[in-house]
C-alpha atoms as a PDB file:
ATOM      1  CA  UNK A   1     -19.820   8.240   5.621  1.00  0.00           C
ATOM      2  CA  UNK A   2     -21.715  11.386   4.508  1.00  0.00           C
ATOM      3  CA  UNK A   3     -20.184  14.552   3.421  1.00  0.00           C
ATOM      4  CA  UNK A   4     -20.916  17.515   2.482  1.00  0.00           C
ATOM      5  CA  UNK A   5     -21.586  17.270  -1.297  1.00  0.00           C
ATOM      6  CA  UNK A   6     -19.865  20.888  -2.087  1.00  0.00           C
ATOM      7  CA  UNK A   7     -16.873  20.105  -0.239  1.00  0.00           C
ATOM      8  CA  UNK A   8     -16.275  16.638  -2.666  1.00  0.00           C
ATOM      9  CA  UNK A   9     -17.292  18.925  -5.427  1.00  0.00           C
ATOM     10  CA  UNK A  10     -14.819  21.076  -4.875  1.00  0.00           C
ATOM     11  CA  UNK A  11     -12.136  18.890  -3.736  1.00  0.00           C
ATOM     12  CA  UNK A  12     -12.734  17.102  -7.049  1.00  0.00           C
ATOM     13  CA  UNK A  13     -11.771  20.205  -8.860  1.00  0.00           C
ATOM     14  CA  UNK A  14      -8.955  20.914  -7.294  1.00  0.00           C
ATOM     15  CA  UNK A  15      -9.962  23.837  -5.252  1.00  0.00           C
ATOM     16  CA  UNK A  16      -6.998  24.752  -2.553  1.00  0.00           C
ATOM     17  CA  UNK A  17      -9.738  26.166  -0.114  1.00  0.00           C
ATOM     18  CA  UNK A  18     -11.332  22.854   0.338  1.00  0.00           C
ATOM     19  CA  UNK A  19      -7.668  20.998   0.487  1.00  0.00           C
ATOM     20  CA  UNK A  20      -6.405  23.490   3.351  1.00  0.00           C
ATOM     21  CA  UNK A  21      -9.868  22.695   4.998  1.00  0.00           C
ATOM     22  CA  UNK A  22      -9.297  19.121   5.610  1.00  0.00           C
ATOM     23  CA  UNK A  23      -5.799  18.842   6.331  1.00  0.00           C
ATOM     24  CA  UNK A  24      -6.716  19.047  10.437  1.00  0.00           C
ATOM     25  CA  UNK A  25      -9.035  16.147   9.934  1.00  0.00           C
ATOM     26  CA  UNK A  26      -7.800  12.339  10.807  1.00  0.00           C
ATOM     27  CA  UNK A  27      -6.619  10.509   8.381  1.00  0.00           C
ATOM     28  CA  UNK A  28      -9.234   8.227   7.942  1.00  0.00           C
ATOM     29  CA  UNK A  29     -11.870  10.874   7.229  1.00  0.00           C
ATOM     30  CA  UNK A  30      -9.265  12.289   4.499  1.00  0.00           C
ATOM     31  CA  UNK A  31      -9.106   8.435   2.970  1.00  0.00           C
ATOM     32  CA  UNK A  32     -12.982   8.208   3.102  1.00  0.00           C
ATOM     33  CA  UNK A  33     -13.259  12.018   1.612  1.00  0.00           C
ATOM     34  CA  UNK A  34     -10.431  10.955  -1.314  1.00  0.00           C
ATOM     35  CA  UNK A  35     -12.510   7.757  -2.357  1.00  0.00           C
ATOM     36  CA  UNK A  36     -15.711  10.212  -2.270  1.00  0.00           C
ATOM     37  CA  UNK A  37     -13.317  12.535  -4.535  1.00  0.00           C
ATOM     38  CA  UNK A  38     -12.512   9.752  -6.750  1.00  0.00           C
ATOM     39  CA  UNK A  39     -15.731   7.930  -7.729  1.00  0.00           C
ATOM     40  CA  UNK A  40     -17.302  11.496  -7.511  1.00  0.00           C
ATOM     41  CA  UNK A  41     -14.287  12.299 -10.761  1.00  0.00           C
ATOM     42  CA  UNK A  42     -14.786   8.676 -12.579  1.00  0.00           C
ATOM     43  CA  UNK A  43     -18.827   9.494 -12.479  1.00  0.00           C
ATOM     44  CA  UNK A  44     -18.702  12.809 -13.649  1.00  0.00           C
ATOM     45  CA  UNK A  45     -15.057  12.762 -15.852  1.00  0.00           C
ATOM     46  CA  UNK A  46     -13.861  15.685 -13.798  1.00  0.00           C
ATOM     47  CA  UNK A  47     -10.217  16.696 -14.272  1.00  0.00           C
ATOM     48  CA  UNK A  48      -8.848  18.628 -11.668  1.00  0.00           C
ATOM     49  CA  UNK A  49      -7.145  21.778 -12.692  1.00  0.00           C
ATOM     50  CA  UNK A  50      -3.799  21.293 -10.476  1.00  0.00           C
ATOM     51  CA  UNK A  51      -3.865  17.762 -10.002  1.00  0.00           C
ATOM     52  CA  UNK A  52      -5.729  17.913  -6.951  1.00  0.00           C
ATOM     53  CA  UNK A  53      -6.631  15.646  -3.757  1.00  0.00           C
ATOM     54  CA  UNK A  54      -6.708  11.706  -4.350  1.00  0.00           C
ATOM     55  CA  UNK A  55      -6.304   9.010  -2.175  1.00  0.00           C
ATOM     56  CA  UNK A  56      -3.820   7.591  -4.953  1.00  0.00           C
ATOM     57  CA  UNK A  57      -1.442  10.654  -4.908  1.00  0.00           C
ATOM     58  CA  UNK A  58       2.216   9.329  -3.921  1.00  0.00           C
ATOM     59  CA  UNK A  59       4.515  11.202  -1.973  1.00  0.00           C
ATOM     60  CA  UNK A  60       7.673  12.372  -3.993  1.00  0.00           C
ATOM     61  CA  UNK A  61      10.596   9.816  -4.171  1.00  0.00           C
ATOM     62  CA  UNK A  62      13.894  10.491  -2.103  1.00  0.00           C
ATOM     63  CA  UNK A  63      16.935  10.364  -3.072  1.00  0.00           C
ATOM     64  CA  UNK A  64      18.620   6.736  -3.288  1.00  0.00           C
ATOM     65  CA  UNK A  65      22.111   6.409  -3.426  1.00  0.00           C
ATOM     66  CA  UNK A  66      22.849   3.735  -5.504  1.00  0.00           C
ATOM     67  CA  UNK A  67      26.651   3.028  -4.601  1.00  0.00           C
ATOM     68  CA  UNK A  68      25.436   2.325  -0.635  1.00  0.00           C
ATOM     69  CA  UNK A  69      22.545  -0.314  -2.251  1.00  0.00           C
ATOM     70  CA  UNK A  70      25.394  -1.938  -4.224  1.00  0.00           C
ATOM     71  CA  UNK A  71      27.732  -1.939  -0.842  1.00  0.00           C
ATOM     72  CA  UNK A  72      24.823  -3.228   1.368  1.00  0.00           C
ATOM     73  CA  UNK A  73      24.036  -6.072  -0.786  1.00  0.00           C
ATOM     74  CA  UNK A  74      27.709  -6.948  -1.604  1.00  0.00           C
ATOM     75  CA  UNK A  75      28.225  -6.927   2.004  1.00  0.00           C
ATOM     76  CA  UNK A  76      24.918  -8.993   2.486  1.00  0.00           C
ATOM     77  CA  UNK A  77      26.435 -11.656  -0.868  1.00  0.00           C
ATOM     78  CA  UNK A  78      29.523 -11.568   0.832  1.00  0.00           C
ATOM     79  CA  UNK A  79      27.769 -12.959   4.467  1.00  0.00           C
ATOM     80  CA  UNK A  80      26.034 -15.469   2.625  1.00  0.00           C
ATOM     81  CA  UNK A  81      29.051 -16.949   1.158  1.00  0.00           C
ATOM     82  CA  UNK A  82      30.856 -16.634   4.078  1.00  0.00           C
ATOM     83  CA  UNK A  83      28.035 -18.436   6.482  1.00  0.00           C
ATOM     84  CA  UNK A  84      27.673 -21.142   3.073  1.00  0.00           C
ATOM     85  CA  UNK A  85      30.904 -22.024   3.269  1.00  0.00           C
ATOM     86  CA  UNK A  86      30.883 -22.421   6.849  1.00  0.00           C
ATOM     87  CA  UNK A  87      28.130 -24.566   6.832  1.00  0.00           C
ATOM     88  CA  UNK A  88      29.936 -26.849   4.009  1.00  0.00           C
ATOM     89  CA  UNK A  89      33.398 -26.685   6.014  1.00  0.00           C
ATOM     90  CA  UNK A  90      30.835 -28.181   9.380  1.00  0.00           C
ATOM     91  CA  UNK A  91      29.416 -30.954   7.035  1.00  0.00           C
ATOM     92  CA  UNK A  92      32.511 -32.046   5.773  1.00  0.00           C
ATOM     93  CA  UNK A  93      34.061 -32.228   9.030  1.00  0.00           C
ATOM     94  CA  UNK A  94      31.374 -34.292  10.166  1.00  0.00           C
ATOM     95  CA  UNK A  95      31.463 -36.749   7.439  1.00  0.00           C
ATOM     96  CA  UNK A  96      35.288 -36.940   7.833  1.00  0.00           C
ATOM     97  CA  UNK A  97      34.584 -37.745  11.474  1.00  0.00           C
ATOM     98  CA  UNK A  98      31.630 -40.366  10.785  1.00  0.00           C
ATOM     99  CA  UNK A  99      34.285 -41.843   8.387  1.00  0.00           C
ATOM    100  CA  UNK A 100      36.820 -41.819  11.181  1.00  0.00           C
ATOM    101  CA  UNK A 101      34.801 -43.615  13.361  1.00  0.00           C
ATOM    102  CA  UNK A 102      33.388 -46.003  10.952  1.00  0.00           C
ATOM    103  CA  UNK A 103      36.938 -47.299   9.794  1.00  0.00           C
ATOM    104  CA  UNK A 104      37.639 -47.985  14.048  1.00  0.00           C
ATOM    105  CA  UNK A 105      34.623 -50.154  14.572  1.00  0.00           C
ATOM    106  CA  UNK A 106      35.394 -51.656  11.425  1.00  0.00           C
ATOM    107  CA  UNK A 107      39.186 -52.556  12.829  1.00  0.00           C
ATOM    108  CA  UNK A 108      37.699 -53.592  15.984  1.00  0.00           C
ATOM    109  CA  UNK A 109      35.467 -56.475  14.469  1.00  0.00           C
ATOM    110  CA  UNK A 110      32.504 -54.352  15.778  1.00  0.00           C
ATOM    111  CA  UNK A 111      29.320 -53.719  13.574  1.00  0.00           C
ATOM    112  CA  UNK A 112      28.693 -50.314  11.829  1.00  0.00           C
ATOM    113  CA  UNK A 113      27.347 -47.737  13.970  1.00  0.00           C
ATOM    114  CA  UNK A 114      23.765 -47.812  11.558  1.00  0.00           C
ATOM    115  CA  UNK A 115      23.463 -51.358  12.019  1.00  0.00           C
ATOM    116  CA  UNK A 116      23.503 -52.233  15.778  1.00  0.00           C
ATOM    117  CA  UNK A 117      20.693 -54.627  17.252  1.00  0.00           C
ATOM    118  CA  UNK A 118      17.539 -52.705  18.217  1.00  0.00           C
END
């Protein structure tokens, strides 16, 4: 894209004209107009004097509580265990009950379950 040169220039310097200009336009233009900034301030080693506009600039960090992050994932641990033990408890039961009916075949004269004629 092609913009006016000025309006990099000055958005490269930080001027708060030029930022209050663009702020209507869609957000694409303002990504293509911050790279334009950017390479215009590595070419020509221009700092800006407040900072200024840059496609890099990150928005300010929120609050995070860090007792609800340690709840959540205790809660999430907690799940995990509860669904792994589960899931052992099943298996076991299963085994148990392949044993079961193992031993009865075996009583019965008949062959094991794994070995019948194909």
């Amino acid at each position: 894209m092609e913009f006016n040169k000025e309006l990099i220039t000055a958005l490269a310097h930080g001027d708060a004209q030029a930022q209050e200009q663009i702020k209507t336009l869609p957000t694409s233009v303002r990504m293509a107009l911050g790279l334009a900034v950017d390479q215009l301030r590595r070419d020509e080693n221009i700092i800006p004097m407040n900072g200024g506009f840059s496609v890099f600039e990150q928005k300010k960090s929120s609050y995070v509580d860090d007792d609800a992050v340690r709840e959540a994932m205790q809660r999430r641990m907690d799940i995990e265990r509860e669904n792994r033990e589960r899931q052992e408890q099943a298996q076991e039961a299963f085994i148990a009950e392949q044993t079961r009916l193992a031993m009865e075949r075996s009583r019965a004269g008949l062959p094991r379950n794994d070995r019948l004629p194909r």
